[in-house]
Protein backbone atom coordinates (compact mmCIF):
# COMPACT_ATOMS: atom_id res chain seq x y z
CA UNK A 1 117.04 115.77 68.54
CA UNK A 2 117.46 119.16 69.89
CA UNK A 3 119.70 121.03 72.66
CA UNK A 4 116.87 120.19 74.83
CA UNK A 5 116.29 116.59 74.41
CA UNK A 6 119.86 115.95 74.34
CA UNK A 7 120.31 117.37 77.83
CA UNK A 8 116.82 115.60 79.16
CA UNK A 9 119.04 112.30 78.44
CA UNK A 10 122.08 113.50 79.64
CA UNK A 11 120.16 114.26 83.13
CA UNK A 12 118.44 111.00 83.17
CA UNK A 13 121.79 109.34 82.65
CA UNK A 14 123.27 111.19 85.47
CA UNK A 15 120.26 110.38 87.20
CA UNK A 16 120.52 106.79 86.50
CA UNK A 17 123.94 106.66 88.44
CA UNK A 18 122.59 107.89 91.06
CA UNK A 19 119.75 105.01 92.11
CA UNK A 20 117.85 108.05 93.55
CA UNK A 21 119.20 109.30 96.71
CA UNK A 22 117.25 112.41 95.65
CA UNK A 23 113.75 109.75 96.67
CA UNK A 24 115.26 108.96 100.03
CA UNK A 25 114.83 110.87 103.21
CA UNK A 26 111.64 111.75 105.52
CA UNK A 27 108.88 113.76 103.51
CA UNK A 28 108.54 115.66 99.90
CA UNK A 29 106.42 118.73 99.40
CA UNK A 30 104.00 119.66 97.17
CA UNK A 31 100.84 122.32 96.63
CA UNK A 32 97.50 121.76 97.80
CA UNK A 33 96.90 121.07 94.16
CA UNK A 34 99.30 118.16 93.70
CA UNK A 35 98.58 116.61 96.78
CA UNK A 36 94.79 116.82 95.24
CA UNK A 37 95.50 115.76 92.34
CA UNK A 38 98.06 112.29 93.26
CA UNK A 39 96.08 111.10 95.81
CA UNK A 40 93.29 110.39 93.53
CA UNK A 41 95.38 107.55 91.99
CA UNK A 42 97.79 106.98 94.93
CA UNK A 43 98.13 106.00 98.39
CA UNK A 44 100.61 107.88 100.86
CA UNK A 45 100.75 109.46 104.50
CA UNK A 46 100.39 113.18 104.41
CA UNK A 47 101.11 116.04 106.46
CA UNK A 48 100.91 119.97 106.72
CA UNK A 49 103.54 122.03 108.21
CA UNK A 50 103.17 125.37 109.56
CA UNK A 51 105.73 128.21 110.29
CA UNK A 52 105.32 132.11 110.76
CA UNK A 53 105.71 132.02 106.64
CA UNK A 54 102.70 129.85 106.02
CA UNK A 55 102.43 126.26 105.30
CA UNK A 56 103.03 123.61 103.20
CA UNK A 57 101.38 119.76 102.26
CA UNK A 58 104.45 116.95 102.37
CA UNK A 59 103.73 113.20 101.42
CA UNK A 60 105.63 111.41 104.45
CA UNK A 61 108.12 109.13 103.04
CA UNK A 62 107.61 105.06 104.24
CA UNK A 63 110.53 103.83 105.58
CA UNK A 64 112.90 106.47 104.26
CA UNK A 65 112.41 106.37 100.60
CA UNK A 66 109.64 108.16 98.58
CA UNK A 67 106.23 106.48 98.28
CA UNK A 68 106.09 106.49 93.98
CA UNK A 69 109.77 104.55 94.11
CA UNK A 70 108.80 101.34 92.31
CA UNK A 71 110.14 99.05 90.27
CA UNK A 72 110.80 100.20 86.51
CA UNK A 73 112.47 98.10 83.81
CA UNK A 74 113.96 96.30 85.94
CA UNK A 75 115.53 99.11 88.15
CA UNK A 76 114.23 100.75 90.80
CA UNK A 77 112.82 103.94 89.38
CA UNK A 78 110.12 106.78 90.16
CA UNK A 79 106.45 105.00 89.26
CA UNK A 80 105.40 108.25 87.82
CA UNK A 81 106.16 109.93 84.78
CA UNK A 82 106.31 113.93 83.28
CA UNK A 83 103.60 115.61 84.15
CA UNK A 84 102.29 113.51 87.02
CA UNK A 85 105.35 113.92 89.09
CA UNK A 86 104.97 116.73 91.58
CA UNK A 87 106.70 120.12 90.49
CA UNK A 88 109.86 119.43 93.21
CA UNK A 89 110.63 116.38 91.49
CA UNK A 90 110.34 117.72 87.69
CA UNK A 91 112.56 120.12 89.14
CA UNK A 92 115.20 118.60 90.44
CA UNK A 93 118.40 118.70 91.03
CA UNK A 94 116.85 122.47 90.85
CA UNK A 95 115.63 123.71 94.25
CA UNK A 96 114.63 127.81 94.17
CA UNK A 97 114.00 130.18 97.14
CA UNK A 98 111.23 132.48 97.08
CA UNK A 99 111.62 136.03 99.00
CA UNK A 100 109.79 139.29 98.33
CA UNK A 101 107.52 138.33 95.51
CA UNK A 102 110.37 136.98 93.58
CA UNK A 103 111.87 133.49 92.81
CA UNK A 104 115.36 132.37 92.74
CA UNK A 105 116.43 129.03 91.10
CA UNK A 106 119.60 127.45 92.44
CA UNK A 107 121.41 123.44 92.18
CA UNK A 108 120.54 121.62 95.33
CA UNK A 109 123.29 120.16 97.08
CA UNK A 110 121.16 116.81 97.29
CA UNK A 111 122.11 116.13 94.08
CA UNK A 112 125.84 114.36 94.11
CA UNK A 113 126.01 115.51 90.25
CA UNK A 114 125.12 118.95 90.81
CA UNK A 115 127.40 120.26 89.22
CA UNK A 116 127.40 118.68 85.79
CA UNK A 117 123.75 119.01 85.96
CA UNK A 118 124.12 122.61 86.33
CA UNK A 119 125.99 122.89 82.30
CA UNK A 120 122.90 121.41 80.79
CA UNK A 121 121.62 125.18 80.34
CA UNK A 122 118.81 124.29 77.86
CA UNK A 123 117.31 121.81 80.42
CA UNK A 124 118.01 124.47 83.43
CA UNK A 125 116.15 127.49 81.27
CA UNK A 126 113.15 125.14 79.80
CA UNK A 127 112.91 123.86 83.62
CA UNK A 128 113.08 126.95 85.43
CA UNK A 129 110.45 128.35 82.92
CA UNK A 130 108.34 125.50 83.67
CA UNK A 131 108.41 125.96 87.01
CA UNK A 132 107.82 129.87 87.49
CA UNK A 133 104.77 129.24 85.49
CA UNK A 134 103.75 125.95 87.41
CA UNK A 135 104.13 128.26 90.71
CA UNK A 136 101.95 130.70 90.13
CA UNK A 137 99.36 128.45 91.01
CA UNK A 138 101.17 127.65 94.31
CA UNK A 139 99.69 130.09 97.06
CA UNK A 140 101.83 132.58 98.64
CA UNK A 141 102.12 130.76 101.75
CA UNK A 142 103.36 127.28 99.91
CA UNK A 143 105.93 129.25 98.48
CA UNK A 144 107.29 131.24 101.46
CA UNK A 145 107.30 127.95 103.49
CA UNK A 146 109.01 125.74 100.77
CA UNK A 147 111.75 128.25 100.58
CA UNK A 148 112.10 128.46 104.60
CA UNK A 149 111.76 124.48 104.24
CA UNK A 150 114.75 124.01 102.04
CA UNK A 151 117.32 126.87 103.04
CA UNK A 152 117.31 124.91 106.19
CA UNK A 153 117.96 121.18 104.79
CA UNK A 154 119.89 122.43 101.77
CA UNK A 155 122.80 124.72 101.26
CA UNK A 156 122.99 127.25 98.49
CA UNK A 157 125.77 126.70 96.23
CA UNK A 158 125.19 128.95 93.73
CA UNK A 159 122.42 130.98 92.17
CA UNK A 160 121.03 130.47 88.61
CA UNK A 161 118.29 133.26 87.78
C-alpha cells in the first residue's frame, strides 16, 4: 500500500467518526455537468443560484441531510462511490476559492477533523490535482460563484496551494 492509499483510509476513518455532518445542511453544489450526469440515475430537488459572479446548480438537501445519504453496511453512509460523487464531495474536507483566473485550495471549517485531515499531504496533493483538472471543465461562472458561495458559509483557516 502506498503513501496514498494509506492516507485514503486514514480519511475515511476520520470520516467514519464523523457520521457525516459534512451531508447535512440545506443544498450542495455542483457543475452543469454533474448535475447532468446524477440525475440520470437519481432523484433530487434542484436549484440555480445567481449573483453578480455568475451562477451555480445546487441539489436541495430533503430534510436537512444530503439526498445520496443511504444506508451502507449497516451505517449510514454516502450511496455513491469515487467517481460518481460530485467533485465538492471527492473533495472534501478541501473547499478552494477561485479569484483572478487562479484557484486556491484550503481545509473547510465544516470538517470537525480539519486539522488532522490537513497532515495527510499525499491525499491533499493527489486531491487538489484531481480537482484543478476536474475544474477546468467547470465554466467560469460556476467557479466564481462557488467561491463567493463558500467564503460566505465557511471561514478560511488556512491556505494550502
Amino acid at each position: 500500500m502506498d503513501a496514498y492509499e494509506k492516507e485514503v483510509k486514514e480519511l475515511a476513518g476520520l470520516c467514519a467518526l464523523c457520521d457525516g455532518k459534512c451531508c447535512l445542511g440545506s443544498k450542495l453544489s455542483v457543475s452543469s455537468k454533474e448535475l447532468s450526469r446524477l440525475s440520470k440515475k437519481h432523484k433530487f430537488e434542484s436549484a440555480v443560484l445567481s449573483s453578480k459572479e455568475g451562477s451555480l446548480n445546487v441539489i436541495l438537501f430533503e430534510d436537512g441531510k444530503c439526498p445520496f445519504l443511504g444506508e451502507k453496511n449497516g451505517l449510514v453512509r454516502c450511496i455513491l462511490s469515487g467517481k460518481d460523487r460530485p467533485l465538492s464531495c471527492r473533495l472534501f474536507p478541501l473547499t478552494f476559492r477561485y479569484e483572478e483566473s487562479k484557484l486556491e485550495f484550503y481545509p473547510s471549517s465544516y470538517c470537525p477533523y480539519q486539522k488532522e485531515a490537513n497532515e495527510l499531504s499525499e491525499w491533499a496533493s493527489r486531491t487538489m490535482d484531481t480537482a484543478t483538472e476536474e475544474l477546468e471543465e467547470w465554466t467560469e461562472g460556476e467557479k466564481k460563484f462557488r467561491s463567493e458561495y463558500h467564503e460566505r458559509i465557511h471561514k478560511k483557516k488556512g491556505k494550502l496551494r
